[in-house]
C-alpha atoms as a PDB file:
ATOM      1  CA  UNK A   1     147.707  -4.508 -56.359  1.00  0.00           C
ATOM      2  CA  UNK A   2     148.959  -0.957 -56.161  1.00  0.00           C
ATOM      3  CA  UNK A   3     145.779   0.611 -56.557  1.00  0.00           C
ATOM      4  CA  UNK A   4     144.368  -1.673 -53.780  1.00  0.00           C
ATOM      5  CA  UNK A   5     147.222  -0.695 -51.638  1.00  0.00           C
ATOM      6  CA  UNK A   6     146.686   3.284 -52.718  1.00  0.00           C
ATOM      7  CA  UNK A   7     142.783   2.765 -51.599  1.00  0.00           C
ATOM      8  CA  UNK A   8     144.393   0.967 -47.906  1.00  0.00           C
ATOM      9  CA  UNK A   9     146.977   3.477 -47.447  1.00  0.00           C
ATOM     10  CA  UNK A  10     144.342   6.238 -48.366  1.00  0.00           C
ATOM     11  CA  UNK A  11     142.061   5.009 -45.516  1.00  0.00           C
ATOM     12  CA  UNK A  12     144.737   4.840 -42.906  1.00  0.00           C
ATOM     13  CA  UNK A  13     145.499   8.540 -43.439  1.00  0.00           C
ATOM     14  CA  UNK A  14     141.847   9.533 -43.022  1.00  0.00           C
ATOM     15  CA  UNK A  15     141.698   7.634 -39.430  1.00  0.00           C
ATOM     16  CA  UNK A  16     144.839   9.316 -38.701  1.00  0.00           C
ATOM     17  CA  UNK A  17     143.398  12.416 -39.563  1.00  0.00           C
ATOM     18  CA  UNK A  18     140.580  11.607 -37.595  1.00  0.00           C
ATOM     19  CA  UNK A  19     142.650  11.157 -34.785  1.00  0.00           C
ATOM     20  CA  UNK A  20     141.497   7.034 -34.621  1.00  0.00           C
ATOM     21  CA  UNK A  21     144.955   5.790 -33.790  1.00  0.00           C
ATOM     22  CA  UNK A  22     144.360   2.470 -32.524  1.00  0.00           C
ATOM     23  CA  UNK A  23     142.542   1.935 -35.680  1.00  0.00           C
ATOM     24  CA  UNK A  24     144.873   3.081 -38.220  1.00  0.00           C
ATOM     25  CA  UNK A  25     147.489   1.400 -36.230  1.00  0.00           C
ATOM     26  CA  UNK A  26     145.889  -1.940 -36.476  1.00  0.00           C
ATOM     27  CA  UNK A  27     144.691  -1.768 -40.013  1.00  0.00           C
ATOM     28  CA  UNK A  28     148.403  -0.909 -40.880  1.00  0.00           C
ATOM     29  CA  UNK A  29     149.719  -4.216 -38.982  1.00  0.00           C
ATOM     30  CA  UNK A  30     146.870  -5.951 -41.418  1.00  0.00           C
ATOM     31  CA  UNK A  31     148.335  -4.718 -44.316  1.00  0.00           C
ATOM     32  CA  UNK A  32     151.836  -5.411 -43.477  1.00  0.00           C
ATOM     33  CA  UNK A  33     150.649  -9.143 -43.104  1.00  0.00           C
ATOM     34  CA  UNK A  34     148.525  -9.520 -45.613  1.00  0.00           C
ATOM     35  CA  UNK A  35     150.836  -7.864 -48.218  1.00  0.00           C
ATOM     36  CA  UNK A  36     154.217  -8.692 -46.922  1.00  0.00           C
ATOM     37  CA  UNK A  37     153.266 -11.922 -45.039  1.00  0.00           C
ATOM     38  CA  UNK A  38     155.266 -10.628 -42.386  1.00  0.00           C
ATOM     39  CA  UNK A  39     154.472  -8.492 -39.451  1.00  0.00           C
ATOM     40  CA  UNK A  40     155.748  -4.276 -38.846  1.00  0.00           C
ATOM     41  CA  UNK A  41     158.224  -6.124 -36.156  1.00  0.00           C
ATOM     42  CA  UNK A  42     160.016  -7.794 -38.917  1.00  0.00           C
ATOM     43  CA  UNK A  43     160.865  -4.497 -40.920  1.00  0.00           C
ATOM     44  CA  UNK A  44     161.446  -2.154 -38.091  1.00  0.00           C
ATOM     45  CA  UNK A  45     164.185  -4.518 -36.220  1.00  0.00           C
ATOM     46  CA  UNK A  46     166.123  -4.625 -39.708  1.00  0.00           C
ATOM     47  CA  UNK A  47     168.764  -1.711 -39.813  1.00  0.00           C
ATOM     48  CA  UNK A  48     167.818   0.652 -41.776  1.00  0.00           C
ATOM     49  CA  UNK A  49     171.435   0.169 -44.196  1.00  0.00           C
ATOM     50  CA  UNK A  50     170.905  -3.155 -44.623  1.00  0.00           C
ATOM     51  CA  UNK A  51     167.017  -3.340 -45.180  1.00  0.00           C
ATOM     52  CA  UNK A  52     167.158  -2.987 -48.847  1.00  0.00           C
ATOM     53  CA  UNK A  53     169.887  -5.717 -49.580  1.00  0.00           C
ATOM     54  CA  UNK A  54     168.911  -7.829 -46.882  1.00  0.00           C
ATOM     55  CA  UNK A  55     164.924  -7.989 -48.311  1.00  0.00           C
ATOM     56  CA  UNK A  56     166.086  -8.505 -51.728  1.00  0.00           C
ATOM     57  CA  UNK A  57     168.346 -11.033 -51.202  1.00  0.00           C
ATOM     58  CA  UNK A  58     168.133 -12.911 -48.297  1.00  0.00           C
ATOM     59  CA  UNK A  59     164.276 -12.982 -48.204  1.00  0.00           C
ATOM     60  CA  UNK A  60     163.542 -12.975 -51.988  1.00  0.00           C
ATOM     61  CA  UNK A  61     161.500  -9.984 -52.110  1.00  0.00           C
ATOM     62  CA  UNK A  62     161.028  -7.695 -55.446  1.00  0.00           C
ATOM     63  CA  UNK A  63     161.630  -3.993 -56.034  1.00  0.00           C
ATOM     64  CA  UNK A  64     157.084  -4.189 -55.743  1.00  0.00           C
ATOM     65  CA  UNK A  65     157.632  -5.542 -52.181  1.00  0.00           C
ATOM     66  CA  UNK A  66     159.919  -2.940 -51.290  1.00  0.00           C
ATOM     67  CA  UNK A  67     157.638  -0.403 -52.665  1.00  0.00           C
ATOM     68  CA  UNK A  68     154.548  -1.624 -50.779  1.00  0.00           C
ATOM     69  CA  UNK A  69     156.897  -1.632 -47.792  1.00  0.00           C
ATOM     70  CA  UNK A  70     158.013   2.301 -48.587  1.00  0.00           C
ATOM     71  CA  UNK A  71     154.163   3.316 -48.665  1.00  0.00           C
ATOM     72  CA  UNK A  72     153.664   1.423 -45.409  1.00  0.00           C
ATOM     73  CA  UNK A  73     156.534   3.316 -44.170  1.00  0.00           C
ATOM     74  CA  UNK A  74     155.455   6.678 -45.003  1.00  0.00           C
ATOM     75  CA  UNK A  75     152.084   5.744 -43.548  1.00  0.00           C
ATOM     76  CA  UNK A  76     153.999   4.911 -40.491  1.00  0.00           C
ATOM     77  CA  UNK A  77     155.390   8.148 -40.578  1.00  0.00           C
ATOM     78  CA  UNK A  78     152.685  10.246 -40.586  1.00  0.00           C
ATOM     79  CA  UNK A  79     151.000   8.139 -37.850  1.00  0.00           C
ATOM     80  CA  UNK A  80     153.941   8.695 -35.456  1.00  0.00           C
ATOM     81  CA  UNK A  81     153.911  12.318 -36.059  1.00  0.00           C
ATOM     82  CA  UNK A  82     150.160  12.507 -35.606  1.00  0.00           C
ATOM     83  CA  UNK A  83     150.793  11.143 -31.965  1.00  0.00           C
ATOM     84  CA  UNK A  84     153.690  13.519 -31.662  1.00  0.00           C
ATOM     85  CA  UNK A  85     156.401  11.008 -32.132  1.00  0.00           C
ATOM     86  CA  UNK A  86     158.587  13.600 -34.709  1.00  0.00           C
ATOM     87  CA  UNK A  87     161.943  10.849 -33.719  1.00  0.00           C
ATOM     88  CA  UNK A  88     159.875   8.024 -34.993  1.00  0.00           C
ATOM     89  CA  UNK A  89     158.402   9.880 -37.910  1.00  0.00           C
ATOM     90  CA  UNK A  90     161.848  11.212 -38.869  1.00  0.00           C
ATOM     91  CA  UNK A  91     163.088   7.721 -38.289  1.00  0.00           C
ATOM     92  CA  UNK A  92     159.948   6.065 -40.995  1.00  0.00           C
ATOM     93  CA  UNK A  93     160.595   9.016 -43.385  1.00  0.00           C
ATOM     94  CA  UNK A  94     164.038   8.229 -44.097  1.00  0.00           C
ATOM     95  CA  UNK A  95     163.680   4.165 -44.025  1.00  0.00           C
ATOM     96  CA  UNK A  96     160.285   4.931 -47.255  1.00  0.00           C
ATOM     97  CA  UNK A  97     162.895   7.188 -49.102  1.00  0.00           C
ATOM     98  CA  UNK A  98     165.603   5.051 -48.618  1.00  0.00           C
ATOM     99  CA  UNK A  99     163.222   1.921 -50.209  1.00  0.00           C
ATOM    100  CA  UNK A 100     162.186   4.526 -53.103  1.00  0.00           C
END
């Protein structure tokens, strides 16, 4: 599973890098539901203290959910700083190291 997520993650970068937003930004929502079974909405509208507790035990998640969710994060990061977003970046930056 992690590998499969490192080969996703991996191919989100290179669109962003690219400069194929749309694209990165929609195969990142995939992920998100196909891994998490939940959608980015879910995550971001959590505050960021409580996200941790609040996954683990009030939605039964496990410490491999939360790291999935970190590397979607970062992923998140980078693409919000690719379309000059450096607030939302920051913002997605802290909420992955938080999770890791």
């Amino acid at each position: 599973m992690i590998e499969m997520l490192g080969d996703l993650i991996a191919g989100i970068l290179r669109l962003i890098k690219k400069g194929e937003f749309e694209q990165a930004t929609e195969k990142l929502e995939n992920v998100y539901n196909k891994m998490l079974k939940e959608d980015s909405a879910f995550f971001r509208d959590i505050p960021e203290n409580e996200l941790t507790d609040r996954l683990l035990h009030q939605h039964n998640y496990t410490n491999g959910h939360l790291e999935v969710l970190a590397e979607l994060f970062n992923a998140e990061a980078e693409l919000r700083l690719a379309r000059g977003n450096k607030t939302g970046s920051r913002e997605y930056s802290r909420r992955s190291l938080r999770l890791f």
